[in-house]
C-alpha atoms as a PDB file:
ATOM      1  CA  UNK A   1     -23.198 -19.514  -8.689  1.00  0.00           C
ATOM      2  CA  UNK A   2     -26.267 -18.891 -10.859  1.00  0.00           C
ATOM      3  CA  UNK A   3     -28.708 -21.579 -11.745  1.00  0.00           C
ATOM      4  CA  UNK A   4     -26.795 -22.937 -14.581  1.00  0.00           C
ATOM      5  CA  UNK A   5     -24.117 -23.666 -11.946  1.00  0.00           C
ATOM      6  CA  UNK A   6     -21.823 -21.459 -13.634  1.00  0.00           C
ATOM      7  CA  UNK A   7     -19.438 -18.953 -11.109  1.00  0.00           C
ATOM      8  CA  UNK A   8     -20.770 -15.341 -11.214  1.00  0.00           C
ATOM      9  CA  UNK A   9     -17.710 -12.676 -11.166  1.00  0.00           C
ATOM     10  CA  UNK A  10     -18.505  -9.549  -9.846  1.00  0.00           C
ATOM     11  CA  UNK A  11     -15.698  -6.956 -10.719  1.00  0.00           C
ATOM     12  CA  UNK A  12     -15.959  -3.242  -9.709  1.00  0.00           C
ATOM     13  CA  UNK A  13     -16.675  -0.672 -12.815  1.00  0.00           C
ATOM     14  CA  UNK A  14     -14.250   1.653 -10.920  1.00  0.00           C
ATOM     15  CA  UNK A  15     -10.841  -1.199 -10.944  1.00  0.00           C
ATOM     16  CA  UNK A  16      -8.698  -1.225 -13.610  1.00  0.00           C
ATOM     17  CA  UNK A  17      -7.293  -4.694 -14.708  1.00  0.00           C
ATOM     18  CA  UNK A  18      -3.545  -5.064 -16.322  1.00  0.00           C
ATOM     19  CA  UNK A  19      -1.849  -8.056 -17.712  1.00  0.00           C
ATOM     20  CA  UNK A  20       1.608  -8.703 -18.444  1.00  0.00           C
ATOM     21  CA  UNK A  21       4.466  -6.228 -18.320  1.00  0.00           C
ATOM     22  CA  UNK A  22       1.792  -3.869 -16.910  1.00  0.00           C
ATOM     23  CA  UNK A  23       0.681  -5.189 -14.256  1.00  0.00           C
ATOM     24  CA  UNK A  24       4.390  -5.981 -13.285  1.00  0.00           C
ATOM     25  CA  UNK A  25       5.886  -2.429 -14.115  1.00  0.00           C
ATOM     26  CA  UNK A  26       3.152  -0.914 -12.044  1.00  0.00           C
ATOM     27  CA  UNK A  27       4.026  -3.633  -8.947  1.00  0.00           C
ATOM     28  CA  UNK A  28       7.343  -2.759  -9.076  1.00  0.00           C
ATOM     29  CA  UNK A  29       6.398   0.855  -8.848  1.00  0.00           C
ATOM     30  CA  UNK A  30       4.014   0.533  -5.582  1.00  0.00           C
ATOM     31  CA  UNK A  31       7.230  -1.570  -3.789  1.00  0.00           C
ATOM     32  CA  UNK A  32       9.528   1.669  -4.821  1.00  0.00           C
ATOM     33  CA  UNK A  33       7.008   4.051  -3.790  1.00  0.00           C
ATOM     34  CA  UNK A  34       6.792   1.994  -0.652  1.00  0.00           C
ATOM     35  CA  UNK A  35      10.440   2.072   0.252  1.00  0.00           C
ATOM     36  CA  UNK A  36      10.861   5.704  -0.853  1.00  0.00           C
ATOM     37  CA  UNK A  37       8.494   6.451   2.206  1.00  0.00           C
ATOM     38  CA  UNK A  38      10.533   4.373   4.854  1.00  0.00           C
ATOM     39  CA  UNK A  39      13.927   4.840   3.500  1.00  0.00           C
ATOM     40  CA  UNK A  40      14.557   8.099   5.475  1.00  0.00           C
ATOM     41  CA  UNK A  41      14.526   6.719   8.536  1.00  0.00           C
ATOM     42  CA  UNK A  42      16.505   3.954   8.043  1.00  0.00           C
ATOM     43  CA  UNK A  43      20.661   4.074   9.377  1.00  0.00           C
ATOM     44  CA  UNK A  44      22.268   5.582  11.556  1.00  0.00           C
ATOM     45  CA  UNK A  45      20.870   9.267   9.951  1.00  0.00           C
ATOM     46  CA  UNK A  46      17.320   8.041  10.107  1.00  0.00           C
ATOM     47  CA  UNK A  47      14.956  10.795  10.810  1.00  0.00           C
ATOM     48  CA  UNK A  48      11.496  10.829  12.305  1.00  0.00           C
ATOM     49  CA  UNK A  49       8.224  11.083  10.844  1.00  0.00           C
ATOM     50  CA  UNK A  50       5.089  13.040  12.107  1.00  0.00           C
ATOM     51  CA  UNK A  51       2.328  11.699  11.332  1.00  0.00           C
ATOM     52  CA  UNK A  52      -1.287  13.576  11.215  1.00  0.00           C
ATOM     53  CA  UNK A  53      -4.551  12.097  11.111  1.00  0.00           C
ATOM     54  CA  UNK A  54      -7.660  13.348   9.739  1.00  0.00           C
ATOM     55  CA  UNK A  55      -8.784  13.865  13.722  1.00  0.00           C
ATOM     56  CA  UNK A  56      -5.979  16.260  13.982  1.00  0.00           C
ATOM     57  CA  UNK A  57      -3.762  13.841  16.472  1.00  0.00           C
ATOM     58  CA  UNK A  58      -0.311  13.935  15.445  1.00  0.00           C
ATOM     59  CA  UNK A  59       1.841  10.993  15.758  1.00  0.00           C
ATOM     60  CA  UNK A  60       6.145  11.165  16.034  1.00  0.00           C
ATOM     61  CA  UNK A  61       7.727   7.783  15.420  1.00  0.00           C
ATOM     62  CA  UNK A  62      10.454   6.394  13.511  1.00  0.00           C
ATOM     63  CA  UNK A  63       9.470   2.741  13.100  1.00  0.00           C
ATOM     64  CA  UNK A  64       8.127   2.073   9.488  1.00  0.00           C
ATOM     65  CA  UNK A  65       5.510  -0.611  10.204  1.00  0.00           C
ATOM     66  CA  UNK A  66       3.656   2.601  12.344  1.00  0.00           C
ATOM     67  CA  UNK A  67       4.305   4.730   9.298  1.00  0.00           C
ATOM     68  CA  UNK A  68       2.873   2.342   6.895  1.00  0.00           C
ATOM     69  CA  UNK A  69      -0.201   0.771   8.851  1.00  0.00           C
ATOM     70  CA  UNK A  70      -1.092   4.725   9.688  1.00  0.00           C
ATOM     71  CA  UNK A  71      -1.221   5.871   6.002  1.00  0.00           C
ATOM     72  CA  UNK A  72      -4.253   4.851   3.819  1.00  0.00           C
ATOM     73  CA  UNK A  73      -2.919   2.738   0.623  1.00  0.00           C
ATOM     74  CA  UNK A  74      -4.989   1.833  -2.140  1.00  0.00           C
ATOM     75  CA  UNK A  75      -2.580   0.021  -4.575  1.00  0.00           C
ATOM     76  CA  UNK A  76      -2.986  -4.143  -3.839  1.00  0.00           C
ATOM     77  CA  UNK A  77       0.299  -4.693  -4.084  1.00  0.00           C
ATOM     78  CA  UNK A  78       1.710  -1.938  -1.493  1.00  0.00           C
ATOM     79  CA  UNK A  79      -1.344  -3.696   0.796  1.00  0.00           C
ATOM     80  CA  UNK A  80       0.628  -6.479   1.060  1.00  0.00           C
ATOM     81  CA  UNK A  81       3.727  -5.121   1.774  1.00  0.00           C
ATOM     82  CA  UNK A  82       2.325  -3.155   4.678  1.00  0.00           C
ATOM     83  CA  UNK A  83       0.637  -6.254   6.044  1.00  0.00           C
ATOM     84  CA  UNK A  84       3.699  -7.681   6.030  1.00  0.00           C
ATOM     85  CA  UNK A  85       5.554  -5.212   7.751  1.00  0.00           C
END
């Protein structure tokens, strides 16, 4: 608060903010983008994924929380998903 005892809001230069539709339409896209990465290994077809980190070590699973909690995912909306997972 400043000494009016008014909030201060400190928003990042570098964030974009959306209302509306926007914000909405690009939500829905981080959920699809989201399930596009998992839905290969899903059934009774599902394939594995190797994973590589910037160190080099390399990673096979097939479970999509690992996927998800390895992969670095900037969107807030596909943040929660993968904490939820």
């Amino acid at each position: 608060m400043d000494k009016g005892g008014q909030p201060v809001f400190i928003i990042d230069p570098r964030k974009e903010q959306t209302k509306g539709r926007d914000t909405l339409s690009m939500n829905i896209a981080a959920a699809k983008a989201v399930a596009n990465i998992v839905k290969s290994i899903l059934g009774p077809r599902g394939m594995d994924k190797m994973l590589v980190n910037p160190l080099g070590d390399i990673t096979i699973t097939n479970d999509g929380a690992t996927i998800l909690h390895d992969m670095d995912i900037e969107h807030p909306t596909a943040k929660m998903i993968v904490e939820v997972a």
